[in-house]
N, C-alpha and C. Protein backbone atom coordinates (compact mmCIF):
# COMPACT_ATOMS: atom_id res chain seq x y z
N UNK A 1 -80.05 -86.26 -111.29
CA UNK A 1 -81.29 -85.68 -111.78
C UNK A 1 -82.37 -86.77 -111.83
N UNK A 2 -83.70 -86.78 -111.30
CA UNK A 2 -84.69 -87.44 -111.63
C UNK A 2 -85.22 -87.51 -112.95
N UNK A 3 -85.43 -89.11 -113.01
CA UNK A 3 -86.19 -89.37 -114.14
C UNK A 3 -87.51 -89.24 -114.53
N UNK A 4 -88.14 -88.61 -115.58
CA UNK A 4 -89.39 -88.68 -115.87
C UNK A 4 -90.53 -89.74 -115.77
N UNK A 5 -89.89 -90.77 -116.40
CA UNK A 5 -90.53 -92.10 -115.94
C UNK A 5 -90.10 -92.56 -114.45
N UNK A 6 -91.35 -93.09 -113.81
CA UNK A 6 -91.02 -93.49 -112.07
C UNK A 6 -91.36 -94.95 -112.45
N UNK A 7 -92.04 -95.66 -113.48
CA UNK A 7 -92.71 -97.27 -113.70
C UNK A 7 -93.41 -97.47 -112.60
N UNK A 8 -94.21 -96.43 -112.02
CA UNK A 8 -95.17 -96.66 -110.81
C UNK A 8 -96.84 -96.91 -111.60
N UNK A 9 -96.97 -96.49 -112.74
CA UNK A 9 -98.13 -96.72 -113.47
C UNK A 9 -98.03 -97.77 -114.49
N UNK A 10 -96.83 -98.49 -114.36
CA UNK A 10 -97.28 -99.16 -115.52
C UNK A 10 -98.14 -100.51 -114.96
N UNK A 11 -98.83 -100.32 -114.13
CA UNK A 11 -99.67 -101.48 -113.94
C UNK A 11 -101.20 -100.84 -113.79
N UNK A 12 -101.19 -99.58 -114.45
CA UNK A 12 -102.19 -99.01 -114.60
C UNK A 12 -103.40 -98.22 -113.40
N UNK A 13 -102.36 -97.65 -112.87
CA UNK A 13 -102.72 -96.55 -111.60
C UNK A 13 -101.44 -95.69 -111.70
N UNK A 14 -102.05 -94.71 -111.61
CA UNK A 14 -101.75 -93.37 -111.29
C UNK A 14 -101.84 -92.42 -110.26
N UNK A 15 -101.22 -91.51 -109.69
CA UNK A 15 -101.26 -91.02 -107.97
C UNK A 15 -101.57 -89.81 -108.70
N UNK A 16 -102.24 -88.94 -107.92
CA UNK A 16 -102.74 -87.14 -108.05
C UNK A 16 -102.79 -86.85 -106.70
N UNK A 17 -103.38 -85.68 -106.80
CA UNK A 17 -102.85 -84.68 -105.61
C UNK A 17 -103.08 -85.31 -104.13
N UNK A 18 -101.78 -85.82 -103.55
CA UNK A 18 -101.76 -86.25 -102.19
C UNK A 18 -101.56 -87.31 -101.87
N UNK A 19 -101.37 -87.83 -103.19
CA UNK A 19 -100.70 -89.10 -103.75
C UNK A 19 -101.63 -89.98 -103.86
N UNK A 20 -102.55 -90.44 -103.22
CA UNK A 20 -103.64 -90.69 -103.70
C UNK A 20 -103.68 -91.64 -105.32
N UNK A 21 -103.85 -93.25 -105.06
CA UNK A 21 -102.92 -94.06 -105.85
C UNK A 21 -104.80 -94.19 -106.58
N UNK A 22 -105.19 -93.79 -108.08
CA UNK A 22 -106.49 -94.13 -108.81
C UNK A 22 -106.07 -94.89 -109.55
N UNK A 23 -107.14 -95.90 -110.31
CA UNK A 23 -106.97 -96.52 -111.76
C UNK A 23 -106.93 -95.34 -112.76
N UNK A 24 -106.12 -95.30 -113.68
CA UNK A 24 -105.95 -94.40 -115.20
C UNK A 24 -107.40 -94.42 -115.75
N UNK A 25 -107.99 -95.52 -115.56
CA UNK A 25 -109.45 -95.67 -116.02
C UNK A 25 -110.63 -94.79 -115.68
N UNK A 26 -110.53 -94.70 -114.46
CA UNK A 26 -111.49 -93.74 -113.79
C UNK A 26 -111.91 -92.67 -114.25
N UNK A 27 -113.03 -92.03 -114.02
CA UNK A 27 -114.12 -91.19 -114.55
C UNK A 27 -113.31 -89.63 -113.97
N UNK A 28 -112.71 -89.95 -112.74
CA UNK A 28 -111.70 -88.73 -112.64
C UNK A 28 -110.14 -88.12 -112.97
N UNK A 29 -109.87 -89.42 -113.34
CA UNK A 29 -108.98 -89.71 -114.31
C UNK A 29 -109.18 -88.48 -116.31
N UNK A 30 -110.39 -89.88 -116.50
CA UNK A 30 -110.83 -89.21 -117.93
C UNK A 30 -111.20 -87.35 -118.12
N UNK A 31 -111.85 -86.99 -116.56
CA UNK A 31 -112.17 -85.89 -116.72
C UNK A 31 -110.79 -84.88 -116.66
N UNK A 32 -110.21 -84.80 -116.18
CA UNK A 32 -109.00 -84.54 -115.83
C UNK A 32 -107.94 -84.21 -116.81
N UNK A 33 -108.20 -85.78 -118.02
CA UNK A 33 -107.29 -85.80 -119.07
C UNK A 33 -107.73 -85.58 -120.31
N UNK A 34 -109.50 -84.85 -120.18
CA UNK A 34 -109.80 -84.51 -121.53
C UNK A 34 -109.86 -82.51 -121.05
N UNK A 35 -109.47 -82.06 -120.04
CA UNK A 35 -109.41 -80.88 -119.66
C UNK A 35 -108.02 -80.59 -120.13
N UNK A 36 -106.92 -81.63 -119.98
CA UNK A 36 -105.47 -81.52 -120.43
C UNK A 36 -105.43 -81.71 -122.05
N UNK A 37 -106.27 -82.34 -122.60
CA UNK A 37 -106.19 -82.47 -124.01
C UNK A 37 -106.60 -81.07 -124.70
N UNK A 38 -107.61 -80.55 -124.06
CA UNK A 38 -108.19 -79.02 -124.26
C UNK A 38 -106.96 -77.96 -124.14
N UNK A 39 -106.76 -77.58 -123.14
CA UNK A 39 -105.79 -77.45 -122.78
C UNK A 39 -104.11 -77.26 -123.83
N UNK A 40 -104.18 -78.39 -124.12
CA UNK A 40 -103.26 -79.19 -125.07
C UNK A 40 -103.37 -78.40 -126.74
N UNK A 41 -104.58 -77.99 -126.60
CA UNK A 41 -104.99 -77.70 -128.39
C UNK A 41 -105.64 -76.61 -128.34
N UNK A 42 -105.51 -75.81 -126.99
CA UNK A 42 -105.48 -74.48 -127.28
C UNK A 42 -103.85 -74.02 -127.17
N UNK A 43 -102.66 -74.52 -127.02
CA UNK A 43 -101.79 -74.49 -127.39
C UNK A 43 -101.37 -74.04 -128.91
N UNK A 44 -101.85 -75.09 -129.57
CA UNK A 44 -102.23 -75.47 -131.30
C UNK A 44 -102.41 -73.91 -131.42
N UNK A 45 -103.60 -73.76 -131.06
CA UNK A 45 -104.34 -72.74 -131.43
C UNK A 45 -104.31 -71.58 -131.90
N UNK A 46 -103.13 -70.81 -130.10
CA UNK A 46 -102.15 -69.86 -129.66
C UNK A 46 -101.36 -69.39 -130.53
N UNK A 47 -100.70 -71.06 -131.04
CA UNK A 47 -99.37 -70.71 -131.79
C UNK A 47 -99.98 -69.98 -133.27
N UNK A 48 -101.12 -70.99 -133.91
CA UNK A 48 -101.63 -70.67 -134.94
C UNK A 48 -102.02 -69.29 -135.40
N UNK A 49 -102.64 -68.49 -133.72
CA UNK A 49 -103.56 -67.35 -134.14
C UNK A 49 -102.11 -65.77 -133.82
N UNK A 50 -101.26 -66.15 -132.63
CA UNK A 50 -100.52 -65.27 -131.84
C UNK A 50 -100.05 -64.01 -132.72
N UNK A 51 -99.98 -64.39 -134.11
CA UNK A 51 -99.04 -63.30 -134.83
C UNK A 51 -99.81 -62.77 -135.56
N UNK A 52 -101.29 -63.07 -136.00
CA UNK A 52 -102.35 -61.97 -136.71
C UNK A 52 -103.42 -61.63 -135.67
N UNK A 53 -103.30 -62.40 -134.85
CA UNK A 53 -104.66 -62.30 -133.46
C UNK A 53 -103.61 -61.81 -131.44
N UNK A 54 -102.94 -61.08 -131.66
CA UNK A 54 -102.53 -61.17 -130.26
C UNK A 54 -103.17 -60.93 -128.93
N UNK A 55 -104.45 -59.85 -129.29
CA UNK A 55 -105.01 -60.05 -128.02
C UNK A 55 -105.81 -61.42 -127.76
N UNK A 56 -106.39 -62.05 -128.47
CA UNK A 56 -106.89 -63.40 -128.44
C UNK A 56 -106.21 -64.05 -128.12
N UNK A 57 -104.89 -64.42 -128.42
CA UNK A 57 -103.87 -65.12 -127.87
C UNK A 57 -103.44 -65.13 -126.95
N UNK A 58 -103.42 -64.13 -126.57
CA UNK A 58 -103.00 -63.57 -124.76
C UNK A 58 -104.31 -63.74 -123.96
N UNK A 59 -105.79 -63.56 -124.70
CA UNK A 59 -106.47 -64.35 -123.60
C UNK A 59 -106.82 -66.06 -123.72
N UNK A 60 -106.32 -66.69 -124.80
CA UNK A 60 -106.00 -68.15 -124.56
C UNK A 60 -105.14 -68.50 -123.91
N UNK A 61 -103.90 -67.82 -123.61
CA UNK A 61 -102.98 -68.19 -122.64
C UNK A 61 -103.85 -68.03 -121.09
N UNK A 62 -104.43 -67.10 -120.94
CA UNK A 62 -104.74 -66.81 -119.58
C UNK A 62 -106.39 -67.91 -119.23
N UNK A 63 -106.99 -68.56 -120.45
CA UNK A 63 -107.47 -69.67 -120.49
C UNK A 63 -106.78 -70.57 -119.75
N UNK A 64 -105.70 -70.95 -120.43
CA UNK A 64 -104.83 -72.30 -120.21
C UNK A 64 -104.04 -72.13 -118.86
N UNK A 65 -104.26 -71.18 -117.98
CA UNK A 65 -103.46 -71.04 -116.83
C UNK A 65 -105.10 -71.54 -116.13
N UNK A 66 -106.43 -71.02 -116.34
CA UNK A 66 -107.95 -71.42 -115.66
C UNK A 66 -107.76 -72.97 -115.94
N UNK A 67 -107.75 -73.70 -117.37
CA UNK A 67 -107.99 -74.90 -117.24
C UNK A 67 -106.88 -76.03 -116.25
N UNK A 68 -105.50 -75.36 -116.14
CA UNK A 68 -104.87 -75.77 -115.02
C UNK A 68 -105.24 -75.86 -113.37
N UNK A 69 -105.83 -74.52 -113.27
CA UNK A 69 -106.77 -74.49 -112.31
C UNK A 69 -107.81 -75.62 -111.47
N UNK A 70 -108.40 -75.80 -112.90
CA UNK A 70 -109.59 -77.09 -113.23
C UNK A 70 -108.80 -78.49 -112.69
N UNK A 71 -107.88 -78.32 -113.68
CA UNK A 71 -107.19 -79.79 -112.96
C UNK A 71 -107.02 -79.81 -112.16
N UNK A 72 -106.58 -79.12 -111.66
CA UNK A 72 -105.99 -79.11 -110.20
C UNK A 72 -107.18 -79.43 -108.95
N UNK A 73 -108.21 -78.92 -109.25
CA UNK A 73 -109.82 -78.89 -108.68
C UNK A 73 -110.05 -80.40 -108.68
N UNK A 74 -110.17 -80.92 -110.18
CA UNK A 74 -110.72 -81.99 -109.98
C UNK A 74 -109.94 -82.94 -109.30
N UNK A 75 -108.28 -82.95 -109.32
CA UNK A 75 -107.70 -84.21 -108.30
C UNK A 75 -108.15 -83.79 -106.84
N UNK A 76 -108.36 -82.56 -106.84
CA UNK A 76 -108.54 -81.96 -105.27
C UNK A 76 -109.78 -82.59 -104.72
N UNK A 77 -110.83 -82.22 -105.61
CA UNK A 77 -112.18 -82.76 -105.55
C UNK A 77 -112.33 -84.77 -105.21
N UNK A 78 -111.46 -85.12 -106.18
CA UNK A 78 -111.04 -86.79 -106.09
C UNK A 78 -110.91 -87.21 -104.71
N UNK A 79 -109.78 -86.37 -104.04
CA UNK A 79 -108.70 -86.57 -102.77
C UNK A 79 -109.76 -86.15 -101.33
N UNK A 80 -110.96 -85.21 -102.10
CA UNK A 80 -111.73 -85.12 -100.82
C UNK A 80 -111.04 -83.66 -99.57
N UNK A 81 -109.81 -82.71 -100.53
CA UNK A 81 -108.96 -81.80 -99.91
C UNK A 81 -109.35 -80.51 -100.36
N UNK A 82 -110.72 -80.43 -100.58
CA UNK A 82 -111.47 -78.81 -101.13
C UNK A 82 -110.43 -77.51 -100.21
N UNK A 83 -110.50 -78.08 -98.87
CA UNK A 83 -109.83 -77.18 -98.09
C UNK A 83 -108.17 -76.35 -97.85
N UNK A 84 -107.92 -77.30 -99.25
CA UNK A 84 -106.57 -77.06 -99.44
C UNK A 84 -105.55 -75.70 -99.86
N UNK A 85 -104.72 -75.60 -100.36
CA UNK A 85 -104.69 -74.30 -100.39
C UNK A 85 -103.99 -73.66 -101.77
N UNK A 86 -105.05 -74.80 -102.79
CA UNK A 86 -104.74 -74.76 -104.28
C UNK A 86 -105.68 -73.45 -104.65
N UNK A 87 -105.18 -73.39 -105.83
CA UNK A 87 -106.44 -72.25 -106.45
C UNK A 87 -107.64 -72.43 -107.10
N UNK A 88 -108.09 -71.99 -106.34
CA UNK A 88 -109.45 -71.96 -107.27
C UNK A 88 -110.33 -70.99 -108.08
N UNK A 89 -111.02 -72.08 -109.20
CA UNK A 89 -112.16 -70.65 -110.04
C UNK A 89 -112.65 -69.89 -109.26
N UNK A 90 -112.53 -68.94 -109.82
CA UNK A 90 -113.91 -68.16 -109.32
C UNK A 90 -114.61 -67.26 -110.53
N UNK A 91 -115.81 -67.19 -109.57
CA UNK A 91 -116.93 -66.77 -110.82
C UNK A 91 -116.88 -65.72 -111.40
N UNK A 92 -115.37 -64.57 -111.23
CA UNK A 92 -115.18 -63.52 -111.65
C UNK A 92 -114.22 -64.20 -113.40
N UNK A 93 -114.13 -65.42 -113.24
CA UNK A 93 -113.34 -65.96 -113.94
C UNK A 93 -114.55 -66.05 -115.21
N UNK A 94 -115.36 -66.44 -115.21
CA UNK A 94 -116.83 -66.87 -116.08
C UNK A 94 -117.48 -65.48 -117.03
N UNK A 95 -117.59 -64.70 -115.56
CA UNK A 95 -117.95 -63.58 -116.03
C UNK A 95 -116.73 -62.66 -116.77
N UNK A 96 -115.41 -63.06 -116.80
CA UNK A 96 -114.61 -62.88 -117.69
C UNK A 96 -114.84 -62.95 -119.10
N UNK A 97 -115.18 -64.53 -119.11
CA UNK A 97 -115.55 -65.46 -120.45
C UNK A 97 -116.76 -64.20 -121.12
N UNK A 98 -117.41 -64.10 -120.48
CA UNK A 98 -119.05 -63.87 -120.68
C UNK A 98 -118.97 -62.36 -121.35
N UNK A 99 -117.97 -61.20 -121.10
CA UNK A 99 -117.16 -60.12 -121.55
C UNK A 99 -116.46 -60.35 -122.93
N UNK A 100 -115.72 -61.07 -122.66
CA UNK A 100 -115.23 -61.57 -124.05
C UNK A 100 -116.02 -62.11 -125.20
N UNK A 101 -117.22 -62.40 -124.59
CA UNK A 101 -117.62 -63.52 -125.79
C UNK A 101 -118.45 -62.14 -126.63
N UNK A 102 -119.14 -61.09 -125.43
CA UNK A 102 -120.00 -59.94 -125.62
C UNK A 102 -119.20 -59.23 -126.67
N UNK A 103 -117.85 -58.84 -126.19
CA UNK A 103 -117.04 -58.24 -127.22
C UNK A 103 -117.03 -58.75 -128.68
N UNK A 104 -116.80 -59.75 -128.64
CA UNK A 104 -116.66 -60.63 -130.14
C UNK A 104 -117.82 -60.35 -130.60
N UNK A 105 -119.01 -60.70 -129.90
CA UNK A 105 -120.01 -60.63 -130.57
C UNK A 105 -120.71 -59.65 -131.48
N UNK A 106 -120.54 -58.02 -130.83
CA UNK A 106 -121.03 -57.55 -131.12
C UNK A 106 -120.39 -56.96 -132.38
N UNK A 107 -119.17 -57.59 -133.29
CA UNK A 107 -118.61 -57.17 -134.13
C UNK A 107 -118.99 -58.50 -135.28
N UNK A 108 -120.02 -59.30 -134.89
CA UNK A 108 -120.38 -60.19 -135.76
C UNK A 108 -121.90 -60.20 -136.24
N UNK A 109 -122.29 -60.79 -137.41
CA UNK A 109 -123.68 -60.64 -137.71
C UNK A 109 -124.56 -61.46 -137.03
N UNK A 110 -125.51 -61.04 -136.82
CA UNK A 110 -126.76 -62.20 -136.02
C UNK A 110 -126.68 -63.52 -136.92
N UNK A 111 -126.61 -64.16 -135.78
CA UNK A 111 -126.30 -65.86 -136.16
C UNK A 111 -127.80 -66.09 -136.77
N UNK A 112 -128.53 -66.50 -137.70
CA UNK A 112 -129.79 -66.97 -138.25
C UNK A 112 -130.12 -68.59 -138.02
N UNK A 113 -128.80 -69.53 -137.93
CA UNK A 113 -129.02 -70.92 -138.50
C UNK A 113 -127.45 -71.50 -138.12
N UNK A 114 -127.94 -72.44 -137.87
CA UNK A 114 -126.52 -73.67 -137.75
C UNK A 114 -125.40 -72.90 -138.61
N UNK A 115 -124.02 -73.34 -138.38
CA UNK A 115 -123.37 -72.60 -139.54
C UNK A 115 -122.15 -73.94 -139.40
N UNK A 116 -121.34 -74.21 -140.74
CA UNK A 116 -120.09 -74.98 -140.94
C UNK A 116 -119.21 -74.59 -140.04
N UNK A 117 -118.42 -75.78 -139.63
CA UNK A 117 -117.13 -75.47 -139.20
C UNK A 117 -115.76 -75.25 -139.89
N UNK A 118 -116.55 -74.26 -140.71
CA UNK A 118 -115.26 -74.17 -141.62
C UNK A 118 -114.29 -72.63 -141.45
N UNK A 119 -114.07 -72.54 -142.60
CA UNK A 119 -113.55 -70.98 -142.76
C UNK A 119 -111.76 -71.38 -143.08
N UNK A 120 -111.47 -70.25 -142.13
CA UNK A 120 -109.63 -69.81 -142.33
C UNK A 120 -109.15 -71.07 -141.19
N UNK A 121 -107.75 -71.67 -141.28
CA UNK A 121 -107.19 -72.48 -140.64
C UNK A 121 -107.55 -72.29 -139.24
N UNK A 122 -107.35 -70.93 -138.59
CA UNK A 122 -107.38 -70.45 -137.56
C UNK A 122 -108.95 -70.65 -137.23
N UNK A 123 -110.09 -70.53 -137.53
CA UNK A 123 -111.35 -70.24 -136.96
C UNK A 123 -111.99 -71.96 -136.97
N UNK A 124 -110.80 -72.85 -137.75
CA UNK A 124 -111.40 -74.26 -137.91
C UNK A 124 -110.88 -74.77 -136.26
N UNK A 125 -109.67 -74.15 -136.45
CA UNK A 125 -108.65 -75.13 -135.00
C UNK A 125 -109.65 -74.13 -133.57
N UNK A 126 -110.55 -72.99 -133.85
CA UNK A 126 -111.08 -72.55 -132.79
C UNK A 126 -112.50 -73.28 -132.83
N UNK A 127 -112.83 -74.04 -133.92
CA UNK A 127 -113.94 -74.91 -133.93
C UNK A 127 -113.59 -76.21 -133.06
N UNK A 128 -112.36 -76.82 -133.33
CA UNK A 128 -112.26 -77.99 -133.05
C UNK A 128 -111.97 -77.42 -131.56
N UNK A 129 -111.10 -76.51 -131.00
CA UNK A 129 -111.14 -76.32 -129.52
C UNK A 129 -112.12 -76.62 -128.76
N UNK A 130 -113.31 -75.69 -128.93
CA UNK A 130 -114.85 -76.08 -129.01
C UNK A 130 -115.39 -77.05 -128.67
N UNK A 131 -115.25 -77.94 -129.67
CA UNK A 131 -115.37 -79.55 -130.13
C UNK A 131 -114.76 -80.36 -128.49
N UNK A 132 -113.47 -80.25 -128.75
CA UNK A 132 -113.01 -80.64 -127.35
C UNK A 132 -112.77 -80.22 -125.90
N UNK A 133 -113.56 -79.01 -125.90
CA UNK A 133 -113.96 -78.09 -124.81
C UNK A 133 -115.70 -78.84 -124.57
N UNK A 134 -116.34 -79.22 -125.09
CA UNK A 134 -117.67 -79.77 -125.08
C UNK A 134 -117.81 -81.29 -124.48
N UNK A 135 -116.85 -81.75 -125.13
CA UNK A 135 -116.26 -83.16 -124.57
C UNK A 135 -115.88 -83.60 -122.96
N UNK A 136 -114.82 -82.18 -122.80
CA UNK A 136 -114.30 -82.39 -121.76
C UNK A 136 -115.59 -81.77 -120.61
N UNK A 137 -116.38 -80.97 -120.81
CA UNK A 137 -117.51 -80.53 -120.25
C UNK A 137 -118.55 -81.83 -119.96
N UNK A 138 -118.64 -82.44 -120.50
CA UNK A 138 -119.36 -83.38 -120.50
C UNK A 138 -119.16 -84.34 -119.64
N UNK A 139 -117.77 -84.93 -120.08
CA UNK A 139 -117.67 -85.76 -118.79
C UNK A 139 -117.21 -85.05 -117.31
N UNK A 140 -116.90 -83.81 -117.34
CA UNK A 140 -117.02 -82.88 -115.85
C UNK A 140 -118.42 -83.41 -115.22
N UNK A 141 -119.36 -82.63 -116.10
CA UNK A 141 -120.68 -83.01 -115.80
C UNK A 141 -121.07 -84.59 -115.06
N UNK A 142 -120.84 -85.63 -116.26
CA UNK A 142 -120.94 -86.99 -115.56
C UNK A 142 -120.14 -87.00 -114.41
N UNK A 143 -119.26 -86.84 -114.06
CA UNK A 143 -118.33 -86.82 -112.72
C UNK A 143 -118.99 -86.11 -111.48
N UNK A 144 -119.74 -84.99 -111.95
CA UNK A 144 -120.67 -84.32 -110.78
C UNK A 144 -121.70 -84.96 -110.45
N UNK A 145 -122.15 -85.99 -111.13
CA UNK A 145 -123.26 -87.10 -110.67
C UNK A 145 -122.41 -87.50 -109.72
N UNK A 146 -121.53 -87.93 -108.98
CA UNK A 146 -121.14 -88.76 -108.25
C UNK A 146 -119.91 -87.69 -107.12
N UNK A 147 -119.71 -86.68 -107.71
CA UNK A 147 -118.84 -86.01 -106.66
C UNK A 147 -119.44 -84.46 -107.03
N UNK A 148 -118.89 -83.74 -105.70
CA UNK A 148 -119.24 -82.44 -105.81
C UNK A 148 -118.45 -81.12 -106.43
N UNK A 149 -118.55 -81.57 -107.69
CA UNK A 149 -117.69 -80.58 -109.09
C UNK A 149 -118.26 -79.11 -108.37
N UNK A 150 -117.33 -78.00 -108.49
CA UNK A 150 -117.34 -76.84 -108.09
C UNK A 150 -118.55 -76.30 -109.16
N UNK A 151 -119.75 -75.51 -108.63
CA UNK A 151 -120.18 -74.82 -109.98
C UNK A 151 -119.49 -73.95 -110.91
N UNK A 152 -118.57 -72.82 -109.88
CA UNK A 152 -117.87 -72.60 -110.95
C UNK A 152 -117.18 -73.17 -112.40
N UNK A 153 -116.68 -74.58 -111.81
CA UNK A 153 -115.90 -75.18 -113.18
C UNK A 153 -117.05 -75.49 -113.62
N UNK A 154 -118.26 -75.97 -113.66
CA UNK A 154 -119.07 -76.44 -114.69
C UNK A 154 -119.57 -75.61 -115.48
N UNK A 155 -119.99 -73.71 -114.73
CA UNK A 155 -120.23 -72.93 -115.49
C UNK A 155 -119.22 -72.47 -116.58
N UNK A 156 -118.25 -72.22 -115.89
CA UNK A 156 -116.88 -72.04 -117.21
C UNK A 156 -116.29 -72.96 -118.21
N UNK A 157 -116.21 -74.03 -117.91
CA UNK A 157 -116.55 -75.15 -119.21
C UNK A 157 -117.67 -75.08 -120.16
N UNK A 158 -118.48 -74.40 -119.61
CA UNK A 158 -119.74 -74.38 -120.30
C UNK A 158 -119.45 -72.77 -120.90
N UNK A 159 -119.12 -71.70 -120.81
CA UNK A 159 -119.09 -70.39 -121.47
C UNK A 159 -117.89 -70.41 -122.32
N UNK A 160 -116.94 -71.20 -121.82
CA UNK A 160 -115.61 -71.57 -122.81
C UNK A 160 -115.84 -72.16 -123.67
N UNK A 161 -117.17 -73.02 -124.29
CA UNK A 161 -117.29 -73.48 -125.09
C UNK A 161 -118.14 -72.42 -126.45
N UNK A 162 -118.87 -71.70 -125.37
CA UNK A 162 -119.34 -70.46 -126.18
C UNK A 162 -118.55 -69.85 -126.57
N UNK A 163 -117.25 -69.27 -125.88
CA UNK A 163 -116.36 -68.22 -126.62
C UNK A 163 -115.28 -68.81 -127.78
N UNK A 164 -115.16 -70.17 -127.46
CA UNK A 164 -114.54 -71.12 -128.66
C UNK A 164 -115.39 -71.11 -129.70
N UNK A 165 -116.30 -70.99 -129.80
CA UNK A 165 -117.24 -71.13 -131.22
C UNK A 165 -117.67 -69.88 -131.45
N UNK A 166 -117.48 -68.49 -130.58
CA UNK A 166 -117.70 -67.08 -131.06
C UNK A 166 -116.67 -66.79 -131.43
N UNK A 167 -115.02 -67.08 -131.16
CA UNK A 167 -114.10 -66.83 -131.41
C UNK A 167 -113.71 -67.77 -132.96
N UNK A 168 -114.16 -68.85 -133.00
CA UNK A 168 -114.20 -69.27 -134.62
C UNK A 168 -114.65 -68.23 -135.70
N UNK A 169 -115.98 -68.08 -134.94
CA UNK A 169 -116.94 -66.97 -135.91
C UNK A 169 -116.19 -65.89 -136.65
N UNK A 170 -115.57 -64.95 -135.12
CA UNK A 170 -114.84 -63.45 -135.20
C UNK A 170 -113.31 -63.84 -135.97
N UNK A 171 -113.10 -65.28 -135.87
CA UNK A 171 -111.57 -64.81 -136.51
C UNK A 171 -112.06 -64.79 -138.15
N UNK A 172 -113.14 -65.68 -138.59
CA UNK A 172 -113.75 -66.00 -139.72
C UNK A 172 -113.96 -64.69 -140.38
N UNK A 173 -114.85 -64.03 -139.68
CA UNK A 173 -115.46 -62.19 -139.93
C UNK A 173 -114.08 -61.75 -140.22
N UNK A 174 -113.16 -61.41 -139.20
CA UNK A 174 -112.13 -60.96 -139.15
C UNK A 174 -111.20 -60.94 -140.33
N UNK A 175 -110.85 -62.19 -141.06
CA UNK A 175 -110.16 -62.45 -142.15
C UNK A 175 -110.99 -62.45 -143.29
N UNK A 176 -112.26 -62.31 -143.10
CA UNK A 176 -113.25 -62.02 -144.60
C UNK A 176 -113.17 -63.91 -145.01
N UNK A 177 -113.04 -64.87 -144.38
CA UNK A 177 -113.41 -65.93 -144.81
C UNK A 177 -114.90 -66.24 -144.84
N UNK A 178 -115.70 -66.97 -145.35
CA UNK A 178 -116.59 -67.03 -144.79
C UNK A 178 -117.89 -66.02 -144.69
């Protein structure tokens, strides 16, 4: 059986799609591994919300199969292999987001003013998703200064961050916290 560790990075490079040998350092690197940290803590999230929230949960899972997607884009994007025959966003994916967020919304009160990131456990860990959905958007963004990031992923990083902070809101409404 193969081992998990190969000790091919411990001198601080890492290979992605096509093997393709980068520094860990790199800007496509970071983007990559703050999409996996996202990713990572909508996991958290899932587990947190799955048993009082299931349709939400079932569309954070189908999130976390898009932000795989993403990754996969950006080593593709790195490697210069757009033409490949990985999957990609598409903008039916956004306008997904953009449905969902409509739904939530319209079961919440008009936003007036900044609001806390607080509330029920659940609507905090959909704050902090947010939080690190904004992050990882960001440096997407810086990375498109210098390579040609799909619009799709930049638009859906960008509406995923909206439905992470409408979905804080609605679980908040939802449980009367707040």
């Amino acid at each position: 059986m193969p081992k998990i560790y190969t000790k091919t990075g411990d001198k601080g490079a890492t290979s992605i799609l096509g093997g393709k040998r980068v520094p860990k350092s790199c800007l496509e690197m970071e983007a990559i591994g703050e999409v996996d940290e996202l990713n990572s803590w909508l996991g958290v999230l899932i587990e947190e919300i799955e048993e009082k929230f299931k349709k939400e949960a079932k569309r954070l899972k189908e999130i976390q199969k898009r932000l795989f997607v993403i990754g996969a884009e950006l080593a593709a994007m790195q490697m210069n292999v757009r033409n490949t025959k990985t999957t990609k966003l598409r903008k039916s994916d956004t306008t997904g987001l953009e449905k969902w967020i409509d739904e939530m919304e319209r079961k919440l009160p008009k936003l007036k003013n900044f609001i806390p990131y607080s509330g029920s456990e659940e609507a905090v860990k959909a704050f902090y998703a947010r939080a690190i959905c904004r992050r990882a958007e960001r440096t997407v963004i810086r990375l498109s200064e210098n390579y040609d990031v799909s619009s799709n992923v930049k638009k859906y990083m960008n509406r995923l961050s909206d439905a992470l902070f409408i979905l804080g809101r609605w679980i908040n409404e939802s449980t009367k916290i707040l």
